[in-house]
Protein backbone atom coordinates (compact mmCIF):
# COMPACT_ATOMS: atom_id res chain seq x y z
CA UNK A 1 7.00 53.58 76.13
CA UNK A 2 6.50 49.59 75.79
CA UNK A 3 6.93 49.64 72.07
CA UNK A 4 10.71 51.49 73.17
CA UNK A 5 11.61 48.84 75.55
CA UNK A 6 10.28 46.31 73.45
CA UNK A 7 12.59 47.55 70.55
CA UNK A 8 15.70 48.07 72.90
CA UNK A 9 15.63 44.33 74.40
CA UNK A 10 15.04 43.21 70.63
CA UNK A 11 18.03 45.44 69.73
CA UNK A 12 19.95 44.19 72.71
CA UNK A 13 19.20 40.01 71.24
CA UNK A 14 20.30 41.13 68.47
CA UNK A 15 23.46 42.23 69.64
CA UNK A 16 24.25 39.38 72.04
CA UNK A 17 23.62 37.50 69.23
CA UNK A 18 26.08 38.56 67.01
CA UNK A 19 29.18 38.83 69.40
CA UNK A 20 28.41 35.15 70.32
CA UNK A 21 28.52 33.89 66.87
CA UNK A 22 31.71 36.30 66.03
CA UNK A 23 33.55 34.59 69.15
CA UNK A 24 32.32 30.80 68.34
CA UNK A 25 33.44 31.88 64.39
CA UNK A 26 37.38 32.87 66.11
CA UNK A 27 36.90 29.69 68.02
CA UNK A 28 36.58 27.82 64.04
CA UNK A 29 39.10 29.34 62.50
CA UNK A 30 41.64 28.56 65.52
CA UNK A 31 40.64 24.49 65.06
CA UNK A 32 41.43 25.27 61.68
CA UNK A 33 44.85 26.74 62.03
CA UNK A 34 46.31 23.96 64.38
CA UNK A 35 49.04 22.06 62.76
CA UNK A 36 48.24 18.58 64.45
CA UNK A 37 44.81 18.47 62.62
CA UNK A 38 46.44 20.13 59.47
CA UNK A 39 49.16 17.60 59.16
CA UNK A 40 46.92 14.89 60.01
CA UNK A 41 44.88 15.83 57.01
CA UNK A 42 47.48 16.27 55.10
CA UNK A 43 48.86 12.58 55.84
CA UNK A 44 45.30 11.26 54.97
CA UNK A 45 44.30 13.67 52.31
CA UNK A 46 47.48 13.73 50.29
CA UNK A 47 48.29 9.83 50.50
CA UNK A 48 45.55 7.67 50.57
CA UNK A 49 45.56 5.82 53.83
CA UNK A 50 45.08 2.52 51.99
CA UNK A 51 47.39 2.15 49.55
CA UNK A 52 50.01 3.60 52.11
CA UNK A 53 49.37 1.07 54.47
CA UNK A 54 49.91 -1.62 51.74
CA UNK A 55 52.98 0.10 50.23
CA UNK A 56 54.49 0.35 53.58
CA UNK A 57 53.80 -3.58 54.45
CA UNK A 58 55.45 -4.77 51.48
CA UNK A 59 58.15 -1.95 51.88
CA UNK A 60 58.61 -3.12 55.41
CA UNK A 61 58.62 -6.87 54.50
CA UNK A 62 56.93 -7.16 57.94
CA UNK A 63 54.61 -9.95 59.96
CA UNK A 64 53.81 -6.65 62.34
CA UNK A 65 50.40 -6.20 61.89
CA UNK A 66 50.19 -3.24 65.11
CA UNK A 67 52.60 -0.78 63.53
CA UNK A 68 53.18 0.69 60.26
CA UNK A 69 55.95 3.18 58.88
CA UNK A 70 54.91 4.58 55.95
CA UNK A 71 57.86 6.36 54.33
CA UNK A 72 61.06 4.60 55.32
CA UNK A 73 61.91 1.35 53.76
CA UNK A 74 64.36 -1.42 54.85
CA UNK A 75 68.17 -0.58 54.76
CA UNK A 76 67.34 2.99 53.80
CA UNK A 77 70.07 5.62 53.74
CA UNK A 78 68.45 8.48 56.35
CA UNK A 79 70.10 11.72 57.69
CA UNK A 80 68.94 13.97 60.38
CA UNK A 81 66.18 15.40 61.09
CA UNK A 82 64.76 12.22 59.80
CA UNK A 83 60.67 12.37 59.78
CA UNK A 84 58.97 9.21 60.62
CA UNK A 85 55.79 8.97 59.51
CA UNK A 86 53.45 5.64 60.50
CA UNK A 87 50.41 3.69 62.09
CA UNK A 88 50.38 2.28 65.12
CA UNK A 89 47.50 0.46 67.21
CA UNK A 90 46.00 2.99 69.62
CA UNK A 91 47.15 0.13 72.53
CA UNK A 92 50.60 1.04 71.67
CA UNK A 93 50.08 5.09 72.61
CA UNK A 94 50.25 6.16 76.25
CA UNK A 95 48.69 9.79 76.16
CA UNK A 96 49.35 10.04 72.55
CA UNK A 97 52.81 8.86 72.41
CA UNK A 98 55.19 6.11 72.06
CA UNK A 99 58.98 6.00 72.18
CA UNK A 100 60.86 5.78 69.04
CA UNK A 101 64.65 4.76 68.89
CA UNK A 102 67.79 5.25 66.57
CA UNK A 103 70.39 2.92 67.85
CA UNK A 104 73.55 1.34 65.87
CA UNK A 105 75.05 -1.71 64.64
CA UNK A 106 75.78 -2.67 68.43
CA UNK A 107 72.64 -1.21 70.34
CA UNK A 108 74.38 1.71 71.77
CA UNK A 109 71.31 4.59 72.12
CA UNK A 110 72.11 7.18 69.26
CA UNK A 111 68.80 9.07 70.32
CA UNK A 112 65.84 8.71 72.30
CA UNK A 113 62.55 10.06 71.44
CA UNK A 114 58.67 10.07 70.46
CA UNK A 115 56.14 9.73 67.96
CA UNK A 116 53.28 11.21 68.76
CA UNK A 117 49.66 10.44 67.58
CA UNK A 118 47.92 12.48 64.71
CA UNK A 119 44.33 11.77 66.01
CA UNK A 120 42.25 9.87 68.55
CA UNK A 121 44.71 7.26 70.26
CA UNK A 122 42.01 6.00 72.57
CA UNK A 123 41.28 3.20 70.07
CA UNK A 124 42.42 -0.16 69.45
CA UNK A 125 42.12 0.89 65.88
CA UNK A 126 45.35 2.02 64.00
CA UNK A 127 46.40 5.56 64.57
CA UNK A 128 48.43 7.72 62.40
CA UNK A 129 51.63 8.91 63.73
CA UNK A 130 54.73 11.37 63.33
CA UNK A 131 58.30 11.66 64.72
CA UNK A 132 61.07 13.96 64.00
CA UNK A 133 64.22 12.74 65.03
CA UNK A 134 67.34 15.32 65.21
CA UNK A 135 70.52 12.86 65.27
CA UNK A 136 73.89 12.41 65.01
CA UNK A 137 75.24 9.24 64.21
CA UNK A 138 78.73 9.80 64.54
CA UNK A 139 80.94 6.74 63.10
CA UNK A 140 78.30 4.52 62.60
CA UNK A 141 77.12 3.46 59.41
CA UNK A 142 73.78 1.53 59.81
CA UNK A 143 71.39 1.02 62.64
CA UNK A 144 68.00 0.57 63.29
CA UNK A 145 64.91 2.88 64.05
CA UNK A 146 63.09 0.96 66.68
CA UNK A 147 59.39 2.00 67.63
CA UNK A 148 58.14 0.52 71.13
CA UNK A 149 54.53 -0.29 72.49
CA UNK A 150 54.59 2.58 75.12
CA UNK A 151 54.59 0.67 78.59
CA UNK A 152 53.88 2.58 81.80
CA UNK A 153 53.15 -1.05 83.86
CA UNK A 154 56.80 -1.63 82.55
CA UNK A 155 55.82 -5.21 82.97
CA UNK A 156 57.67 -7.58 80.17
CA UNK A 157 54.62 -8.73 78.77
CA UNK A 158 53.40 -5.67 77.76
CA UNK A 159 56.39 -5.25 75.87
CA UNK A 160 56.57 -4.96 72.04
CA UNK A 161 58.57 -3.33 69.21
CA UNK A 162 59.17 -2.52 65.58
CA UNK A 163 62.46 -2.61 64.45
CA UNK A 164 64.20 -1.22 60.61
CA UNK A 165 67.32 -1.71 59.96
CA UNK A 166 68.39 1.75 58.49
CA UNK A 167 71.98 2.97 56.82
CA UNK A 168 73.50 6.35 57.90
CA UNK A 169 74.75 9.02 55.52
């Protein structure tokens, strides 16, 4: 009768065992199939984070050394939806965002929005980021895509922006 229970508790292991790892093996393949860590490894893995970063300094012609936008160049003709793609300094992010602007010629607000962080933003390291941006730009026919330091304190000298002057289609 031992050698019996011994075998069913054994048995029972066994079986404990192998719903755990089938659960913890769901758990995997569900990091796997979210499209913030997807896209985020597709931004590094399919453009070298480097040479982007270099390309999109001397594209930008800019003294910025906190932000970074990676696939939109000076006086560029954009259209809507208009993906922004960039770097920012973690110390720009408040829980994983930061406001991103189109306004025109004049500074009227042609839409409001957010990029939002593609990993950690609890860093003071730079921090890979993505907006799309749904506008209409009516009459206008340039602008500028603005990207703020996020600033809950809204004190002024915590203040900061990025700002491309863009054409519209």
């Amino acid at each position: 009768m031992n050698k019996s229970k011994f075998l069913l508790i054994i048995f029972g292991i066994i079986v404990v065992t192998a719903i755990i790892l089938r659960l913890v093996g769901k758990e995997d393949q569900a990091i796997d199939n979210n499209p913030v860590k997807n896209s985020e490894e597709q931004i590094i893995n399919n453009n070298s984070v480097e040479n982007n970063e270099q390309q999109a300094i001397d594209n930008n012609s800019s003294e910025n050394n906190e932000i970074i936008i990676s696939n939109i160049i000076a006086n560029q003709l954009i259209n809507s939806p208009l993906t922004v793609l960039g770097w920012a300094k973690g110390t720009w992010f408040f829980e994983a965002s930061l406001p991103v602007k189109i306004v025109d010629e004049k500074g009227q607000i042609i839409l409001a929005h957010f990029g939002t962080a593609q990993s950690d933003w609890m860093t003071t390291e730079m921090v890979p980021f993505k907006s799309v941006l749904e506008f209409n730009s009516g009459e206008a026919l340039s602008g500028y895509l603005i990207i703020s330091k996020d600033n809950p304190s809204g004190l002024p000298e915590n203040d900061d922006s990025f700002k491309i002057p863009v054409r519209f289609k």
